[in-house]
N, C-alpha and C. Protein backbone atom coordinates (compact mmCIF):
# COMPACT_ATOMS: atom_id res chain seq x y z
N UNK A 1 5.12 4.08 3.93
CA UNK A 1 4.03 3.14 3.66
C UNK A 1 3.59 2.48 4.97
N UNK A 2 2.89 1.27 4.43
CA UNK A 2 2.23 0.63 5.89
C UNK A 2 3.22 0.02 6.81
N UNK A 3 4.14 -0.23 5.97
CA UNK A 3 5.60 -1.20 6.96
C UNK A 3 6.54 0.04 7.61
N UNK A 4 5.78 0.88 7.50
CA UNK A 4 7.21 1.89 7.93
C UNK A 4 8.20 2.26 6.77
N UNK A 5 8.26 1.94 5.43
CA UNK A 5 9.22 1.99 4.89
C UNK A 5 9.44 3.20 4.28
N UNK A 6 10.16 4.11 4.29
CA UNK A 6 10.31 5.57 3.45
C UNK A 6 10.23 5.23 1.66
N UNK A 7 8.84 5.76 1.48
CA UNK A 7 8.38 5.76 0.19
C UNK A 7 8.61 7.29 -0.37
N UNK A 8 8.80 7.61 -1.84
CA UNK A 8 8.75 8.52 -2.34
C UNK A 8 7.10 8.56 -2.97
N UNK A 9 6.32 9.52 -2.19
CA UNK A 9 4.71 9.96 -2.28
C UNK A 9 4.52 11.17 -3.58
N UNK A 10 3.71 11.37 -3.67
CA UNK A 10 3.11 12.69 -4.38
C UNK A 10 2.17 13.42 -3.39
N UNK A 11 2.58 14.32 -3.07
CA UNK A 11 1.86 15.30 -1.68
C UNK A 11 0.94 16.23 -2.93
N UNK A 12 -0.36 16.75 -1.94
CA UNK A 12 -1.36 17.56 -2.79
C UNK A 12 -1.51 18.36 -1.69
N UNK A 13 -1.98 19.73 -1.87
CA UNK A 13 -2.36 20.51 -1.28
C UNK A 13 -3.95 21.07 -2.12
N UNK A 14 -5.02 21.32 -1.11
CA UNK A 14 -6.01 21.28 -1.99
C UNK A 14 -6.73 22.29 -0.90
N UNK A 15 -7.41 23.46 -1.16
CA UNK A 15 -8.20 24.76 -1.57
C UNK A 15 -9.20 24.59 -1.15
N UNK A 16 -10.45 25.06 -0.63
CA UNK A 16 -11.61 25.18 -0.88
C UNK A 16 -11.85 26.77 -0.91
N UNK A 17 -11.60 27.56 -1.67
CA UNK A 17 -11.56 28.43 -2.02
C UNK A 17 -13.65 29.41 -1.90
N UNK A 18 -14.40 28.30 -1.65
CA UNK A 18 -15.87 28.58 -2.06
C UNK A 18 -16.44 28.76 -0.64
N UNK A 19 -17.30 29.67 -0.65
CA UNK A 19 -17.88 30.04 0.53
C UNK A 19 -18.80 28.66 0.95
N UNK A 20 -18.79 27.62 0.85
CA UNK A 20 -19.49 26.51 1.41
C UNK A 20 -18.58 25.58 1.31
N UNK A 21 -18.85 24.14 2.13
CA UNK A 21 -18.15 22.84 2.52
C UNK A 21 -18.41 22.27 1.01
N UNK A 22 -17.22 21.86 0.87
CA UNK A 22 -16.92 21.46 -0.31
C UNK A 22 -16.34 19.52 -0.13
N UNK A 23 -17.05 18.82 -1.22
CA UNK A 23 -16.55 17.22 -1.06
C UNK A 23 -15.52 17.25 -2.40
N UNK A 24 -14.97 16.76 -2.41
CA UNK A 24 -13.73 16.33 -3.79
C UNK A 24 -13.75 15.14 -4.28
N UNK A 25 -13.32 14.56 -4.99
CA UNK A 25 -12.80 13.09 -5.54
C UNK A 25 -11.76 13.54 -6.60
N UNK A 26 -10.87 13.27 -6.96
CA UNK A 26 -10.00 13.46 -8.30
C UNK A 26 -9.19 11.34 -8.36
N UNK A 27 -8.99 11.49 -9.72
CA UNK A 27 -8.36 10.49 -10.18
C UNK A 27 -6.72 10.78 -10.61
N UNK A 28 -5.97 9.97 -9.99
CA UNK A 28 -4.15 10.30 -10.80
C UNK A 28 -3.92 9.32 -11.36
N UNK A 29 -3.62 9.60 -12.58
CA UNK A 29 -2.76 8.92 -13.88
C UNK A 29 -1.54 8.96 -13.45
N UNK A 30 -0.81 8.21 -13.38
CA UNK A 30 1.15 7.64 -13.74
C UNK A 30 1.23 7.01 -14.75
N UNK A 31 2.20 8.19 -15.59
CA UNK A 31 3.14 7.72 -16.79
C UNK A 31 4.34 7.22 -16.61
N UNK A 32 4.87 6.35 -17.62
CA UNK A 32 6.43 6.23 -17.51
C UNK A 32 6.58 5.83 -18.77
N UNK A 33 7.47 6.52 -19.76
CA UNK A 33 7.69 6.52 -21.12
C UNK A 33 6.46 6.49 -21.75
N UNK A 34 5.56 7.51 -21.47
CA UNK A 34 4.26 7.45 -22.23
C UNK A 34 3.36 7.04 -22.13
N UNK A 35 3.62 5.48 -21.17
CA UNK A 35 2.15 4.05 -21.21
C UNK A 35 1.44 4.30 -19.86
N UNK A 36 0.63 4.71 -19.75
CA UNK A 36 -0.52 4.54 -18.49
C UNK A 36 0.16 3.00 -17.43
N UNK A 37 0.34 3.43 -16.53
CA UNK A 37 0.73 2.12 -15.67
C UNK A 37 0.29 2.24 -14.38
N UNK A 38 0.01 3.10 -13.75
CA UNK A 38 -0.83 3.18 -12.21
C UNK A 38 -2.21 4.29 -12.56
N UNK A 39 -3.11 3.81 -11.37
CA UNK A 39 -4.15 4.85 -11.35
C UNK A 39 -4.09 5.13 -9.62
N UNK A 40 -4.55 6.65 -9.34
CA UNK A 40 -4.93 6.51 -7.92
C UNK A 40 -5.89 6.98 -7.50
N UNK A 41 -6.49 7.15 -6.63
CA UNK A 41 -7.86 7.67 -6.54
C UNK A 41 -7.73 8.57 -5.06
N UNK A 42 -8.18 9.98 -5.17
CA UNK A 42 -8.61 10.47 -3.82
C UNK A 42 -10.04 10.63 -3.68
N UNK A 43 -10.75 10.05 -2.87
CA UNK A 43 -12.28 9.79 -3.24
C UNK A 43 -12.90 10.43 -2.33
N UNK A 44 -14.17 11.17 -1.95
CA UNK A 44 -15.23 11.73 -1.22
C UNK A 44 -14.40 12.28 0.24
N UNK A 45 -13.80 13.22 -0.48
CA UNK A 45 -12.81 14.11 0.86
C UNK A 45 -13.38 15.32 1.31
N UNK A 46 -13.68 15.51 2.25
CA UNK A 46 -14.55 16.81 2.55
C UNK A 46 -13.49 18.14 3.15
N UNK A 47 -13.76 19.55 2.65
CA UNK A 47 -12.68 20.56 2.73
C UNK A 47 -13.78 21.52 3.51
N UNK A 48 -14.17 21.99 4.45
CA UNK A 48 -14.89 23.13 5.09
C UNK A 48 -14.19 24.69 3.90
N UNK A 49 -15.10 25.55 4.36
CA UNK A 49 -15.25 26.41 2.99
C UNK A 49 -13.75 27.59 3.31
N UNK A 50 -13.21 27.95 2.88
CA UNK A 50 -12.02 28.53 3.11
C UNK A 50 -10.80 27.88 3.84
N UNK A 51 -11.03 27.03 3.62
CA UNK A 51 -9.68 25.69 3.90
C UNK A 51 -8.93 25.54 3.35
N UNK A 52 -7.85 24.64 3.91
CA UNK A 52 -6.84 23.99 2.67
C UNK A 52 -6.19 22.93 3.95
N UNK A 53 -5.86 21.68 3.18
CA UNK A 53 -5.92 20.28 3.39
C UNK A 53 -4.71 20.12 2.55
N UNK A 54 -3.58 19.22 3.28
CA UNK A 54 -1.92 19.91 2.26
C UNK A 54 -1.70 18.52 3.22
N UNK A 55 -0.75 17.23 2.13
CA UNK A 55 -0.17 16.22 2.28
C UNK A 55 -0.32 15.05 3.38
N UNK A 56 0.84 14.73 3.63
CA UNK A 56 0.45 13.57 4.59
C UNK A 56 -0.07 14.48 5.86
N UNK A 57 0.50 14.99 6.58
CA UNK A 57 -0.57 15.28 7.73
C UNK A 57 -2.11 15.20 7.36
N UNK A 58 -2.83 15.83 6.27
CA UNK A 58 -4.20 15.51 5.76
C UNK A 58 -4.45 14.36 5.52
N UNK A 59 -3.54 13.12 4.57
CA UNK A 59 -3.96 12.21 4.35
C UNK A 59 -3.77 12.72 2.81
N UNK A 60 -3.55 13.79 2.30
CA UNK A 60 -3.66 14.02 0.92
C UNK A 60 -2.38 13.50 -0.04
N UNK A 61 -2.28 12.54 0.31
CA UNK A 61 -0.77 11.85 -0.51
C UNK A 61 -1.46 10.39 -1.25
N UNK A 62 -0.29 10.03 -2.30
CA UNK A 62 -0.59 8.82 -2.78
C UNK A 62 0.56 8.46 -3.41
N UNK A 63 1.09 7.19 -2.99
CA UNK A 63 2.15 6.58 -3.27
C UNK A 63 2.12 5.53 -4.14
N UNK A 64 2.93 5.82 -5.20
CA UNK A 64 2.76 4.67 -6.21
C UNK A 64 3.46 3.61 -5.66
N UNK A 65 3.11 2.15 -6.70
CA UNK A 65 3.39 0.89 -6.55
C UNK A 65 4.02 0.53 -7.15
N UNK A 66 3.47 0.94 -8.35
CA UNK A 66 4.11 0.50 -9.52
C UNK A 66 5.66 0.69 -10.79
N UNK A 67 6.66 1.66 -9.21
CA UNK A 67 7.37 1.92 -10.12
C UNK A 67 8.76 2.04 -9.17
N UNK A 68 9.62 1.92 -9.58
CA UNK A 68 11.36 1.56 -8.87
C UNK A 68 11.23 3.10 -8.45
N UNK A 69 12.26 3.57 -7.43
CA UNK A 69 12.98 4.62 -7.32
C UNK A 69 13.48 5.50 -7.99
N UNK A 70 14.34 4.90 -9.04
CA UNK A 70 14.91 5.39 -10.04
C UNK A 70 13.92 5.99 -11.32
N UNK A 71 12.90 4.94 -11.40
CA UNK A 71 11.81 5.52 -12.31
C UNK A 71 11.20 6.97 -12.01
N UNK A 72 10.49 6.70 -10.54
CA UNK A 72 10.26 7.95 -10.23
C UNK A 72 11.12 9.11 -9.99
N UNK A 73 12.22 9.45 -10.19
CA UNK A 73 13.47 10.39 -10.46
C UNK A 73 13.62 10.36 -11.47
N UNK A 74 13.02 9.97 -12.91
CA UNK A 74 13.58 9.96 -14.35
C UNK A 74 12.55 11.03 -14.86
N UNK A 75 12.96 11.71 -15.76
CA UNK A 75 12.23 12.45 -16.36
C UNK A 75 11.16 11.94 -17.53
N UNK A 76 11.05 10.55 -17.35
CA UNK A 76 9.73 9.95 -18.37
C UNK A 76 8.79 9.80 -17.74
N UNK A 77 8.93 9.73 -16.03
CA UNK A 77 7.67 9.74 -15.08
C UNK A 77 6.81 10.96 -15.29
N UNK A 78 5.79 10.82 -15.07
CA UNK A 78 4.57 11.80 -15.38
C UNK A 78 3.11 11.23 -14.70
N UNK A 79 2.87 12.70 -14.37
CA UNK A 79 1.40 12.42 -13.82
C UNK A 79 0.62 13.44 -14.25
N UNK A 80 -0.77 12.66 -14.61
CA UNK A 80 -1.83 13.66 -14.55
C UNK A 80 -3.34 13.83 -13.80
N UNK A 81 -3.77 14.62 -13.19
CA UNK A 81 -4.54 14.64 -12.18
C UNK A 81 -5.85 14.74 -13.53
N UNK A 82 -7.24 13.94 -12.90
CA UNK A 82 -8.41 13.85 -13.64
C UNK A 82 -9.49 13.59 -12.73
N UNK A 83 -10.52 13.25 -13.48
CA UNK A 83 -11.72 13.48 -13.21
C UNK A 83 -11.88 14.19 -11.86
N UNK A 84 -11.47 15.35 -11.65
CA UNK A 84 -12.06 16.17 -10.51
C UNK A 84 -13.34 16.24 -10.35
N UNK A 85 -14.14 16.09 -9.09
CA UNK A 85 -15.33 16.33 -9.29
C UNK A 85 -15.38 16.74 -7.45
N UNK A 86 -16.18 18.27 -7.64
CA UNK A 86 -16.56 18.82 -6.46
C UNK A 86 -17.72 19.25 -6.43
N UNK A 87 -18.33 19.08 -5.16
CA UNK A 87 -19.76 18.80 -4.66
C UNK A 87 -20.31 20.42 -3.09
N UNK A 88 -21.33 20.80 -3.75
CA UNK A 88 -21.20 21.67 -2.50
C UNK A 88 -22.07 20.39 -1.22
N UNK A 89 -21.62 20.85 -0.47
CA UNK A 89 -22.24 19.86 1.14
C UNK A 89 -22.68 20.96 1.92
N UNK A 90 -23.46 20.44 2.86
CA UNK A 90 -24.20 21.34 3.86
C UNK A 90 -23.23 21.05 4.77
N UNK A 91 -22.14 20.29 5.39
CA UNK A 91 -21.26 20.31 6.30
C UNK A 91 -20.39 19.46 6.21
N UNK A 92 -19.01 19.46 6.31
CA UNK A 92 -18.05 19.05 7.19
C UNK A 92 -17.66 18.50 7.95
N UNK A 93 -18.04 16.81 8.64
CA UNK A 93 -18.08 16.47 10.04
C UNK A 93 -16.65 16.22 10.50
């Protein structure tokens, strides 16, 4: 995190699989025993066209707040990735 402190993240690795520059946004849901308790957002990320953009070196991580250590090692933690939304772009800067 920002203090230096060794956080347990969720790393993404993400594609642009499409012959043009591609923008992203997706939304992450965190579960824990079922109840919605964090949201995260990766917002207006730009991928040049046959790319791929993979964890913290990219910036493609997101670390929850909202939950102990132990939570996130339990098998009631859960995530689900949403509202994807990709955009073709004329470039990449």
């Amino acid at each position: 995190n920002e203090a230096g402190e060794k956080k347990k993240a969720l790393l993404f690795k993400v594609k642009n699989e499409n012959e043009f520059d591609a923008q992203y946004s997706m939304e992450i849901l965190f579960y824990y025993e079922g109840i919605l308790r964090e949201r995260g957002l990766i917002d207006q990320q730009c991928l040049s066209a046959g790319r791929s953009s993979m964890g913290k070196l990219n910036g493609q991580y997101f670390i929850p707040t909202e939950f102990t250590e132990d939570q996130l090692s339990n098998p009631n933690f859960n995530f689900e990735i949403e509202s994807v939304e990709v955009a073709e772009i004329e470039n990449c800067e």
